[in-house]
N, C-alpha and C. Protein backbone atom coordinates (compact mmCIF):
# COMPACT_ATOMS: atom_id res chain seq x y z
N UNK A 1 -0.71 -11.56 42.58
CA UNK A 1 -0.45 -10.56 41.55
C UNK A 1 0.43 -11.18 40.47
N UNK A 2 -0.18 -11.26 38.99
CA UNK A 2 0.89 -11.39 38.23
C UNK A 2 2.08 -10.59 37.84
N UNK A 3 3.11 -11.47 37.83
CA UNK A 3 4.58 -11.10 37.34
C UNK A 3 5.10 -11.20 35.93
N UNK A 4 5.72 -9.84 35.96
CA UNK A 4 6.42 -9.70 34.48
C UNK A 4 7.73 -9.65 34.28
N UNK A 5 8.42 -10.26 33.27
CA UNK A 5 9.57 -10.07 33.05
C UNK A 5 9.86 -8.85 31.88
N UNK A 6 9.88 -7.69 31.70
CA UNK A 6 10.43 -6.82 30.80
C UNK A 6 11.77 -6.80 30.13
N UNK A 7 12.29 -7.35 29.93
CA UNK A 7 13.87 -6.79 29.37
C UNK A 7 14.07 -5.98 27.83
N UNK A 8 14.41 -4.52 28.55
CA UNK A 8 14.84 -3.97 27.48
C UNK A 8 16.22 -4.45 26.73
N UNK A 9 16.21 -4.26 25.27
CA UNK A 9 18.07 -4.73 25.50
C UNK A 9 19.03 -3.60 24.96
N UNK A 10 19.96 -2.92 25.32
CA UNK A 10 20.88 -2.74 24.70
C UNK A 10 22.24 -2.65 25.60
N UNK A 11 23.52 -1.87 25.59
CA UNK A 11 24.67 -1.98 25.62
C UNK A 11 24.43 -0.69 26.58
N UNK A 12 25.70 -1.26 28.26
CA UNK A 12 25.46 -0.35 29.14
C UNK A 12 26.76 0.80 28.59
N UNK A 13 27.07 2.13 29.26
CA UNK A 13 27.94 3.16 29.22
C UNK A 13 27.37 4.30 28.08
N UNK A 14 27.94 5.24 27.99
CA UNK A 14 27.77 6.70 27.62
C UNK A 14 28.05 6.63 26.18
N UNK A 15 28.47 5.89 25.52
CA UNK A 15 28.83 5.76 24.40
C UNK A 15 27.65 5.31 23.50
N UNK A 16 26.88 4.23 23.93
CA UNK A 16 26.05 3.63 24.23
C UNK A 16 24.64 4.15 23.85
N UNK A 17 24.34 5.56 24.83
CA UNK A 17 23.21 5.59 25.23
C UNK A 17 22.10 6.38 24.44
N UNK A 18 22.26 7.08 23.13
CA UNK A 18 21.76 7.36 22.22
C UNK A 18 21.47 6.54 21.10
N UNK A 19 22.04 5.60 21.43
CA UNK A 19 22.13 4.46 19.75
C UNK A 19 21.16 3.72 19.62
N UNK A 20 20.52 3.57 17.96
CA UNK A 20 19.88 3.02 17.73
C UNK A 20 19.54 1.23 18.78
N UNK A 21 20.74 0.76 18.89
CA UNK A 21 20.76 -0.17 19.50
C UNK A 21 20.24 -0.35 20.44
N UNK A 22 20.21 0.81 21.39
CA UNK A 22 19.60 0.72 22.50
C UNK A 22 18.38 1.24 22.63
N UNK A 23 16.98 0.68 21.66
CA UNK A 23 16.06 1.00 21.94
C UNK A 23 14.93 0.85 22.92
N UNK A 24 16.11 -0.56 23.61
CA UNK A 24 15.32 -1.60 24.60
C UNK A 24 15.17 -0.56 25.54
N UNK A 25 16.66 -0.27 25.99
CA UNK A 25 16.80 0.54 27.44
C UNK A 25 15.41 1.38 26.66
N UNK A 26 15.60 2.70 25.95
CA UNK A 26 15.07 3.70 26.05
C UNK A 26 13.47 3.58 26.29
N UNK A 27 12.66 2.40 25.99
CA UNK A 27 11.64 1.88 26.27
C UNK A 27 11.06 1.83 27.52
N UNK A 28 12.01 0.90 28.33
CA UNK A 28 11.85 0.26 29.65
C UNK A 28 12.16 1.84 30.37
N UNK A 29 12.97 2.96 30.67
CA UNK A 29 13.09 4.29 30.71
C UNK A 29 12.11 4.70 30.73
N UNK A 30 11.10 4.95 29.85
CA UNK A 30 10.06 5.27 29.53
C UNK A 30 8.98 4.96 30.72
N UNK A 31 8.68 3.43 30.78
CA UNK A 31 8.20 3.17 31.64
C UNK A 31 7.95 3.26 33.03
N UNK A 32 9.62 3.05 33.33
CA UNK A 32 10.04 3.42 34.58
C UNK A 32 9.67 5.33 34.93
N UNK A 33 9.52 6.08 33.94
CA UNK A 33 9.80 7.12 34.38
C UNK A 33 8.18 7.27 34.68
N UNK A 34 7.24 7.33 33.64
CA UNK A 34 5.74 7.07 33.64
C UNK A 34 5.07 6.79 35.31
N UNK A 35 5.63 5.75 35.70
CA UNK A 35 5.38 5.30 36.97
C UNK A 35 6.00 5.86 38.14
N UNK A 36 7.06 7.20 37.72
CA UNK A 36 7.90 7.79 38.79
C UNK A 36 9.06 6.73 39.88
N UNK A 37 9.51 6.00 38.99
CA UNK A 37 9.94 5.24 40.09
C UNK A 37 11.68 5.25 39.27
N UNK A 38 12.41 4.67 39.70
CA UNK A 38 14.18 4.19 39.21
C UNK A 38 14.49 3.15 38.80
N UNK A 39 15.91 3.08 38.59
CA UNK A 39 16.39 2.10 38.31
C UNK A 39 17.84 1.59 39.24
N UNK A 40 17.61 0.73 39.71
CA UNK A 40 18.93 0.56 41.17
C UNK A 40 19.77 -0.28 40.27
N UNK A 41 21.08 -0.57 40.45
CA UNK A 41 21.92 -1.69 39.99
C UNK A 41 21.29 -2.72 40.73
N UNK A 42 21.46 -3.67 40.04
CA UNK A 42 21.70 -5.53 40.48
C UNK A 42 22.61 -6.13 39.85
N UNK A 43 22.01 -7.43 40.27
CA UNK A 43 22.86 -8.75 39.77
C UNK A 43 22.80 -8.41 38.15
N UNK A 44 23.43 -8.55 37.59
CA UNK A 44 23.27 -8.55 35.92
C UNK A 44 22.38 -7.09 35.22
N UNK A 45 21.84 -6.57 36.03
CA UNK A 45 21.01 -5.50 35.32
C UNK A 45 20.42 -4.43 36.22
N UNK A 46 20.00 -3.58 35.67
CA UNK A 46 19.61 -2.19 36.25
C UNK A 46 17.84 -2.73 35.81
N UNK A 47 17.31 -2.42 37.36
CA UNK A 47 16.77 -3.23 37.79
C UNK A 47 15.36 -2.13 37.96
N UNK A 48 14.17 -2.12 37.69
CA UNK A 48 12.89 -1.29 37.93
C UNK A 48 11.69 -1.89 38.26
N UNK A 49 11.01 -1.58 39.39
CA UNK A 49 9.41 -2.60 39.69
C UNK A 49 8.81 -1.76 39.42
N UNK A 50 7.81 -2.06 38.37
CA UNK A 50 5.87 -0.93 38.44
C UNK A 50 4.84 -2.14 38.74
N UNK A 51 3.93 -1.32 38.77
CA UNK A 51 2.79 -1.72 39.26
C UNK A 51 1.97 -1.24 37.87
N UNK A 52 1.00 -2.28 36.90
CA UNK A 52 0.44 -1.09 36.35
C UNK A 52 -1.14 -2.18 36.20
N UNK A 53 -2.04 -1.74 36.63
CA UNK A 53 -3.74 -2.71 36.45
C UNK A 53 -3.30 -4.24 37.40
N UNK A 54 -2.95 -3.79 38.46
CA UNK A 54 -3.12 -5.26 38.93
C UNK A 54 -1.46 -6.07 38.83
N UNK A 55 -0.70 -5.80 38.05
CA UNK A 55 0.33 -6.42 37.61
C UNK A 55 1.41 -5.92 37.76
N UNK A 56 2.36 -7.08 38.34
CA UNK A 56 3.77 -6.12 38.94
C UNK A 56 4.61 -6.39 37.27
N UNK A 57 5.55 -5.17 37.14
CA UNK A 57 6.43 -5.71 36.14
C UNK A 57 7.70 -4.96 36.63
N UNK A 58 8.44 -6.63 36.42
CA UNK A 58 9.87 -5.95 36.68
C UNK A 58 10.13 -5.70 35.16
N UNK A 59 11.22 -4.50 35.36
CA UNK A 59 11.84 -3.90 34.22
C UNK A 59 13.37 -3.87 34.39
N UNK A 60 13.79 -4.47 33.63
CA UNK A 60 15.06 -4.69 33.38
C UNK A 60 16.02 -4.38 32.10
N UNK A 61 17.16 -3.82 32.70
CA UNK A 61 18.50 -3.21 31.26
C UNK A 61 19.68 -4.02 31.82
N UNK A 62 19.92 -5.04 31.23
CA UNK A 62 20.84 -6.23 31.30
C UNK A 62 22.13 -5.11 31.30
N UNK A 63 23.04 -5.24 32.20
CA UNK A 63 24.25 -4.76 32.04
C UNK A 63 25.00 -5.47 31.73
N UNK A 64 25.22 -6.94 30.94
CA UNK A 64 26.21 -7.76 30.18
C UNK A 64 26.74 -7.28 28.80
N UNK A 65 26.15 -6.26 28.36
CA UNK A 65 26.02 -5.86 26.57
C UNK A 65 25.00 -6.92 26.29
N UNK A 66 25.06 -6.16 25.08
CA UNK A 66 23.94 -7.17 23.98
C UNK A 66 23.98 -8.38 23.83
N UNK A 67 25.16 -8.87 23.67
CA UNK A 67 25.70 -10.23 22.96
C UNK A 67 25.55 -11.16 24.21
N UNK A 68 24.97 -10.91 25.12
CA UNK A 68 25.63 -11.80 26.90
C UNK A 68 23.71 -11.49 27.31
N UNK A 69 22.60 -11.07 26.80
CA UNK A 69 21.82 -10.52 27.31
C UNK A 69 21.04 -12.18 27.82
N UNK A 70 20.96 -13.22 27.33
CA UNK A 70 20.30 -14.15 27.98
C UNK A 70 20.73 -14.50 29.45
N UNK A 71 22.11 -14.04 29.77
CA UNK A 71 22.72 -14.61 31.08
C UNK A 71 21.70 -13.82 32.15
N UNK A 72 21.40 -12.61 32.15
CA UNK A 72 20.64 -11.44 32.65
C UNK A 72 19.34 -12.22 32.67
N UNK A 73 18.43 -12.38 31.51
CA UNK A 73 17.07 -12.72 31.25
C UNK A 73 16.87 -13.78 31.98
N UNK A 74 17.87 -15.12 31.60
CA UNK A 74 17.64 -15.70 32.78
C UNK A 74 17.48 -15.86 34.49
N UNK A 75 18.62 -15.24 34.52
CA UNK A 75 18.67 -14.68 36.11
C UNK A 75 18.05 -14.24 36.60
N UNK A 76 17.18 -13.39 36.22
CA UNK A 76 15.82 -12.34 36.47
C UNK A 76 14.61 -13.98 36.53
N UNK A 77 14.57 -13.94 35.73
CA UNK A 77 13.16 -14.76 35.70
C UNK A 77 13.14 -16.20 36.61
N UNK A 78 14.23 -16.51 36.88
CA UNK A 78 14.73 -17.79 37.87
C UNK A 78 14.70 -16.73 39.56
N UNK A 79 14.88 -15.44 39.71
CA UNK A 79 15.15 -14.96 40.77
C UNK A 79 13.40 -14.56 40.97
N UNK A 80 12.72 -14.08 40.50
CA UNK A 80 11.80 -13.47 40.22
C UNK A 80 10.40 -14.76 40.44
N UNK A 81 10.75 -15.72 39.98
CA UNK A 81 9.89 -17.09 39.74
C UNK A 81 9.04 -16.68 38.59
N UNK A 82 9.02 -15.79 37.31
CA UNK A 82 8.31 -15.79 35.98
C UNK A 82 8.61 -16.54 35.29
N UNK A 83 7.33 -17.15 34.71
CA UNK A 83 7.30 -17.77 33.54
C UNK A 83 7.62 -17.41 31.94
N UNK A 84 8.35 -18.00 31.28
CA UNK A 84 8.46 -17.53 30.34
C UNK A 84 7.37 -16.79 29.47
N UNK A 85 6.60 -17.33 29.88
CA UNK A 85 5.00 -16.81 28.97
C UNK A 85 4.88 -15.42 29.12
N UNK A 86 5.67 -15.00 30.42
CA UNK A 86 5.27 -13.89 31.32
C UNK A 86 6.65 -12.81 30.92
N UNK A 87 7.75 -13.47 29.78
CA UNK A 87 8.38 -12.43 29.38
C UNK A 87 8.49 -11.76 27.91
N UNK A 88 8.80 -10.23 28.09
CA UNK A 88 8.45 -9.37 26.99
C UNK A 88 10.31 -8.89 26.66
N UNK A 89 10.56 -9.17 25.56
CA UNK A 89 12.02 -9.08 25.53
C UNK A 89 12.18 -7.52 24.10
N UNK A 90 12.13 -6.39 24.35
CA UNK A 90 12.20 -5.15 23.43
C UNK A 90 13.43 -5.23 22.68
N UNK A 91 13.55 -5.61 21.75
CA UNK A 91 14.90 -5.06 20.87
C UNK A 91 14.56 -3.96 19.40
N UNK A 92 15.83 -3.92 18.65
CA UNK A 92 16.16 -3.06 17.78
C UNK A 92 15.61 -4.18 16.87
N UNK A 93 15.14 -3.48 14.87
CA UNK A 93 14.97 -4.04 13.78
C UNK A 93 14.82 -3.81 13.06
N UNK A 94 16.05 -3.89 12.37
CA UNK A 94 17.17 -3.46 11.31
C UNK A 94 15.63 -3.69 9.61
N UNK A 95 15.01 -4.91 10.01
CA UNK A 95 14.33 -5.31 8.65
C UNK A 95 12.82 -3.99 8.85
N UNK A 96 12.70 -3.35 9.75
CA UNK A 96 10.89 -2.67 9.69
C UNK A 96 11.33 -1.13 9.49
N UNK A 97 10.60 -0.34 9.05
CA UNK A 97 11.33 1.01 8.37
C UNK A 97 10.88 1.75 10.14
N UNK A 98 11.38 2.58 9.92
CA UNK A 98 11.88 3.50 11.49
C UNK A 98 10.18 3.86 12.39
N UNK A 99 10.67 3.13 13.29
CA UNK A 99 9.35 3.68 14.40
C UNK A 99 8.42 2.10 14.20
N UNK A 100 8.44 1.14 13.29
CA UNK A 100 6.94 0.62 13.28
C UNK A 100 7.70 -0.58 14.15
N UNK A 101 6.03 -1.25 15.18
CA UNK A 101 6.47 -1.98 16.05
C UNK A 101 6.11 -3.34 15.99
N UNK A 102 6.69 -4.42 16.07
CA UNK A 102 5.49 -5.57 15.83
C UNK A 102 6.15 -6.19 17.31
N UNK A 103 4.94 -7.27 17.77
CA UNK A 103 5.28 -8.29 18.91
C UNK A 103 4.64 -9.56 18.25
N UNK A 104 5.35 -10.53 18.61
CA UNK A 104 5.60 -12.01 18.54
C UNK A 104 5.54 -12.61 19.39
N UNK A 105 4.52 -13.84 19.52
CA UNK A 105 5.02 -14.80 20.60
C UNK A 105 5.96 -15.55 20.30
N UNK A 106 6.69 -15.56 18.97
CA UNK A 106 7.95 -16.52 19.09
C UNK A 106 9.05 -15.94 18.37
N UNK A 107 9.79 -17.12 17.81
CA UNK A 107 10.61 -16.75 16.63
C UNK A 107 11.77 -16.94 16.00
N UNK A 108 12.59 -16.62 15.48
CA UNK A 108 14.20 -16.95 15.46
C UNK A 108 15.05 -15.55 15.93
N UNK A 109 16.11 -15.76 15.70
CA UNK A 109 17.03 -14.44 16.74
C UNK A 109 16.42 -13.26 15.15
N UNK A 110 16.53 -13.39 13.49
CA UNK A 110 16.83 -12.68 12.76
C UNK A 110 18.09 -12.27 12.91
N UNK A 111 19.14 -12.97 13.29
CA UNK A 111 20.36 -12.13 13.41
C UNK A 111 21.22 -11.37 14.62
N UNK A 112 19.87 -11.12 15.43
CA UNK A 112 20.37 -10.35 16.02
C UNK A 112 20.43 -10.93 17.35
N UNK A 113 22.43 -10.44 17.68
CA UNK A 113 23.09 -11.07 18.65
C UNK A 113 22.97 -11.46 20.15
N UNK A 114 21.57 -9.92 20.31
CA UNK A 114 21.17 -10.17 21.80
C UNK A 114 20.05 -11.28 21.55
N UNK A 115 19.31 -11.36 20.59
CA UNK A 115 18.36 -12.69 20.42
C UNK A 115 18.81 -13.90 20.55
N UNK A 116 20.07 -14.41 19.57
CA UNK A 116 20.71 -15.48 19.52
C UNK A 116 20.78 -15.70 21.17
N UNK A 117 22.00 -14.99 21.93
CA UNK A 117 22.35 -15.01 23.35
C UNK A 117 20.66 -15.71 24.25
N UNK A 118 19.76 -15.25 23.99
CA UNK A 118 18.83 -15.86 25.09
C UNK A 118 18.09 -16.80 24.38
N UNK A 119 17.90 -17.09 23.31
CA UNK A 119 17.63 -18.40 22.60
C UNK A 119 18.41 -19.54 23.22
N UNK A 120 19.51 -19.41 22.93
CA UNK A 120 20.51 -19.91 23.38
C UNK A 120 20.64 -20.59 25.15
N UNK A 121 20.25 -19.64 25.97
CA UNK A 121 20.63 -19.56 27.11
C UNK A 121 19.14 -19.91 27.92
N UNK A 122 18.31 -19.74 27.32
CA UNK A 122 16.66 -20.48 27.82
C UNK A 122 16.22 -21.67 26.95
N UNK A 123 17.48 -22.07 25.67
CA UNK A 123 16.95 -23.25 24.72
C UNK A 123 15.68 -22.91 24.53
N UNK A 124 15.31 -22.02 23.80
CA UNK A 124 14.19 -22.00 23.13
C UNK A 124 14.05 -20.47 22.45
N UNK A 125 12.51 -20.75 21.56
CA UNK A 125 12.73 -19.43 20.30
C UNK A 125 11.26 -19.02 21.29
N UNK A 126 10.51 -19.69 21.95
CA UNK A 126 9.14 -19.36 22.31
C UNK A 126 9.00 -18.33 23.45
N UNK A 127 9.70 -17.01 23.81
CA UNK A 127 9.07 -16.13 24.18
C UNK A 127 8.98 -15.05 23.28
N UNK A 128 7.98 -14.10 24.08
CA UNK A 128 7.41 -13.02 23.14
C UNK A 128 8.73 -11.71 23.04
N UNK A 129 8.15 -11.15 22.25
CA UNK A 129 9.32 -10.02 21.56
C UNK A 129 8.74 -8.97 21.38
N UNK A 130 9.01 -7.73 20.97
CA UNK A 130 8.43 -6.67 20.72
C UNK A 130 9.47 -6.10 20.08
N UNK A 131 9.33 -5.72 18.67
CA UNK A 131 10.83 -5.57 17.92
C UNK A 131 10.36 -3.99 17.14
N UNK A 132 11.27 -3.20 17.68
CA UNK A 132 10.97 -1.97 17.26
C UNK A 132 12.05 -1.50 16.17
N UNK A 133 11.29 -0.69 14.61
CA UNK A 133 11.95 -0.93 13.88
C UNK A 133 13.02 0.55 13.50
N UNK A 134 14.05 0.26 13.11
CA UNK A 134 15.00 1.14 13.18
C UNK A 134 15.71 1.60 11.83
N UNK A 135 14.96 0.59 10.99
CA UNK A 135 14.99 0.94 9.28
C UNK A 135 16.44 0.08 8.92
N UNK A 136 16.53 0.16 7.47
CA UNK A 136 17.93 -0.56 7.26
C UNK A 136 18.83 0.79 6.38
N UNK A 137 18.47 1.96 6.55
CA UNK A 137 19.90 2.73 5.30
C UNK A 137 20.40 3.17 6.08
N UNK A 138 21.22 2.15 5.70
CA UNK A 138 22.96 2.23 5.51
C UNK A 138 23.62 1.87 4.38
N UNK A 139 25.06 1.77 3.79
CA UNK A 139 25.61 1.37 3.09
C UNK A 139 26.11 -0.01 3.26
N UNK A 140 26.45 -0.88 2.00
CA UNK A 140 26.79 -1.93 1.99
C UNK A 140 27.98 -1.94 2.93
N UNK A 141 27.92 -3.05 4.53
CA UNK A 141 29.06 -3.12 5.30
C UNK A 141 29.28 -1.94 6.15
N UNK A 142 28.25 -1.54 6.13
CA UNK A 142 28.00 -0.26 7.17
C UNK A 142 27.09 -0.19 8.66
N UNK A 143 26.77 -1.53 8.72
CA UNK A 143 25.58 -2.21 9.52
C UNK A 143 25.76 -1.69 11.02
N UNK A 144 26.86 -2.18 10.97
CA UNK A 144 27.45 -1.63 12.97
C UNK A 144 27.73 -0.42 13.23
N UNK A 145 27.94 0.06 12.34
CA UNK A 145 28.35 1.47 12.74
C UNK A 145 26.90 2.53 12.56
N UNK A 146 25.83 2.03 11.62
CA UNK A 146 24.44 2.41 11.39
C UNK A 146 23.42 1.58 12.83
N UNK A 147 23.82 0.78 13.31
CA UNK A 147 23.41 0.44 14.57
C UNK A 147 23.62 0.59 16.05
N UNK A 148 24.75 1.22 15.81
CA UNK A 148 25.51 1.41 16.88
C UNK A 148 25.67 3.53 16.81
N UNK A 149 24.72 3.54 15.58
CA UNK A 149 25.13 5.02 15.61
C UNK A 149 23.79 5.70 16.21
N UNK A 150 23.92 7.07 16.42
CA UNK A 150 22.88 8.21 16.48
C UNK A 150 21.83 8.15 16.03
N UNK A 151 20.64 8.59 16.89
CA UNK A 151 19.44 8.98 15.43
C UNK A 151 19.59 10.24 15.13
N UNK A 152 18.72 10.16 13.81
CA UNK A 152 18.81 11.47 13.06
C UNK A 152 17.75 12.30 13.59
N UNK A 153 18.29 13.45 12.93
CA UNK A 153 17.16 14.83 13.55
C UNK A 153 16.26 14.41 13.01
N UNK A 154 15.82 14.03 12.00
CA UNK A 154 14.22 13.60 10.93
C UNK A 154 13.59 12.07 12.26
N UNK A 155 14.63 11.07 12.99
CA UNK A 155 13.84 10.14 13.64
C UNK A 155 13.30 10.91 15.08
N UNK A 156 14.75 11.37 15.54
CA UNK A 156 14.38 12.44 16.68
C UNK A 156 12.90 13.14 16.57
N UNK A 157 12.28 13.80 15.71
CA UNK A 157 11.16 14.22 15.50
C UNK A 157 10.13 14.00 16.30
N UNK A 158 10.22 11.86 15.74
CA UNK A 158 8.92 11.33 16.08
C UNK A 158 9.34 10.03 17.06
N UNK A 159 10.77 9.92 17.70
CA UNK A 159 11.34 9.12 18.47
C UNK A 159 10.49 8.84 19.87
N UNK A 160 10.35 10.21 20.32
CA UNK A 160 9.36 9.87 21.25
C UNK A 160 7.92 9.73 21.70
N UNK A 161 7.31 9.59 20.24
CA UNK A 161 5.83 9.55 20.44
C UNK A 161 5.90 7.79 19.71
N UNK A 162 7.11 7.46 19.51
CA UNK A 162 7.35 5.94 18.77
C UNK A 162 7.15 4.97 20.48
N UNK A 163 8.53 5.60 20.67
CA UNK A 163 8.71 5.17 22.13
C UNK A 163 7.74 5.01 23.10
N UNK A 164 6.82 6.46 23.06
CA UNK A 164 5.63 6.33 24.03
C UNK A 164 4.68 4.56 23.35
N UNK A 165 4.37 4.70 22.28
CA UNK A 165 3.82 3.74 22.00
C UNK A 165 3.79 2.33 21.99
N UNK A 166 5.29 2.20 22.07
CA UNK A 166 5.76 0.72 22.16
C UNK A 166 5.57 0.79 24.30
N UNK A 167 5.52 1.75 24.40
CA UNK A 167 5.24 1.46 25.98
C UNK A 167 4.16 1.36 26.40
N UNK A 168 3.17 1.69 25.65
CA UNK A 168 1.42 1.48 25.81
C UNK A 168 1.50 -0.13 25.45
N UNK A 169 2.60 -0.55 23.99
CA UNK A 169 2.07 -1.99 24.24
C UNK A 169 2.26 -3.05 25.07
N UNK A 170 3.53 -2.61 26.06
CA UNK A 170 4.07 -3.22 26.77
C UNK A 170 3.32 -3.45 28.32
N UNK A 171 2.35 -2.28 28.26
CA UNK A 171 1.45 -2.24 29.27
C UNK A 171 0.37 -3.12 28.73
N UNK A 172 0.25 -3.04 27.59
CA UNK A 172 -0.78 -3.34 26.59
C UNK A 172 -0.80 -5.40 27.23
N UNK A 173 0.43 -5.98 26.62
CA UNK A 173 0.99 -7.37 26.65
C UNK A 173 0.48 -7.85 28.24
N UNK A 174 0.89 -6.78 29.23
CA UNK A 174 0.81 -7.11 30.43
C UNK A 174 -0.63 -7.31 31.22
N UNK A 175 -1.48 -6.82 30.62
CA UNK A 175 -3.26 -6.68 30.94
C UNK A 175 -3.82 -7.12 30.32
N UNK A 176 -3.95 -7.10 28.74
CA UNK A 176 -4.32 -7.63 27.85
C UNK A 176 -4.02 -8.99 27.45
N UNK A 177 -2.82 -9.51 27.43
CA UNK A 177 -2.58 -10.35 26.46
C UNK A 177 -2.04 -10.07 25.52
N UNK A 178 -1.17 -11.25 25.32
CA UNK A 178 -0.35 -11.28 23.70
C UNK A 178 -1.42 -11.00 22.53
N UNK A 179 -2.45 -12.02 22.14
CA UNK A 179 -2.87 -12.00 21.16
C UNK A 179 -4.02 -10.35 20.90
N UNK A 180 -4.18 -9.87 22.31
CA UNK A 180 -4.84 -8.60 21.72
C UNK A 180 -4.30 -7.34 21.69
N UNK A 181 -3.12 -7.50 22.26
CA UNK A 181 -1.69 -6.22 22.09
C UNK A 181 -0.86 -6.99 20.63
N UNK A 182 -0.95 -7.81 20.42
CA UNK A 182 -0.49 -8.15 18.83
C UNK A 182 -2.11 -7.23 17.97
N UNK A 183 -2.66 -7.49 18.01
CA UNK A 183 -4.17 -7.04 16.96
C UNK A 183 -4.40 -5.61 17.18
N UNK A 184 -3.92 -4.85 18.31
CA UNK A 184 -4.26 -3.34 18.28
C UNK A 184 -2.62 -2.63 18.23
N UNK A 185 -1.38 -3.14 18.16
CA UNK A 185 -0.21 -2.26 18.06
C UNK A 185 0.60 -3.42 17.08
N UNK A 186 0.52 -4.32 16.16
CA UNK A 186 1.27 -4.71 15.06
C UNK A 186 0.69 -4.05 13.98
N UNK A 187 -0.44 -2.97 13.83
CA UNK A 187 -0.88 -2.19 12.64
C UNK A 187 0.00 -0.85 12.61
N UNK A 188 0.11 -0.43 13.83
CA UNK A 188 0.19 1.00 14.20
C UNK A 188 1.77 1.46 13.87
């Protein structure tokens, strides 16, 4: 049976758990719930197995914060025996206007701190991504506190039919393939 590495990313505690930032968790959530199953603590992360067409995927919410998330990614995929090919890493993106999703098989961090951290920590830009976008208005120097803040009642709306979708592609990545979950959910 093939193996998946999922990592949602954002920042563990209550403070936390509405924020844009954490779109990873709310993703991998998604999933986990879809399949009726939990999430137990582990080593580095809150930890979920599905089953979905043949394919196990672990699902994972790094409990290091954002900035520490490669220490997690690694650990998982060295404990697990996945190949990098075989991981899907969900973050926040600040550059795509609210809700639209793209996946990548590669890339640079763009900035962002949980990217840098596992670039960093696997030496390399070559796994896939799935970067869900969270729009950029805010005010000049307002970035963290617009990332780290609430969604609005207007995203709330359509938050969870966004969410459902980035979780079809994630099922999508896992059966399909990169290149044909890139061609049917980087339009949508």
């Amino acid at each position: 049976m093939s193996k998946f590495l999922i990592a949602g990313l954002g920042n563990i505690g209550d403070e936390y758990a509405e924020t844009r930032h954490n779109i990873g968790f709310k993703i991998v959530d998604e999933l986990a719930l879809q399949a009726g199953t939990l999430f137990r603590n582990d080593r580095l992360a809150s930890v979920a197995e599905i089953k979905y067409k043949g394919r196990q995927l672990i699902l994972i919410k790094p409990t290091t914060y954002m900035n520490l998330s490669g220490k997690a990614i690694n650990y998982w995929l060295q404990t697990e025996k996945i190949t990098i090919e075989n991981l899907l890493v969900l973050v926040d993106e600040l550059a795509f206007p609210f809700g639209q999703i793209k996946i990548h098989p590669k890339g640079s961090d763009g900035g962002h701190n949980g990217l840098k951290d596992i670039q960093a920590t696997l030496n390399t830009q070559q796994y896939a991504r799935l970067r869900f976008g969270i729009s950029n208005a805010f005010s000049k120097g307002k970035q963290v506190d617009y990332v780290l803040g609430k969604w609005t009642d207007e995203e709330r709306k359509t938050l969870d039919a966004r969410i459902q979708l980035a979780a079809d592609a994630v099922k999508s990545f896992s059966f399909a393939g990169l290149p044909l979950t890139m061609n049917t959910y980087n339009t949508k």
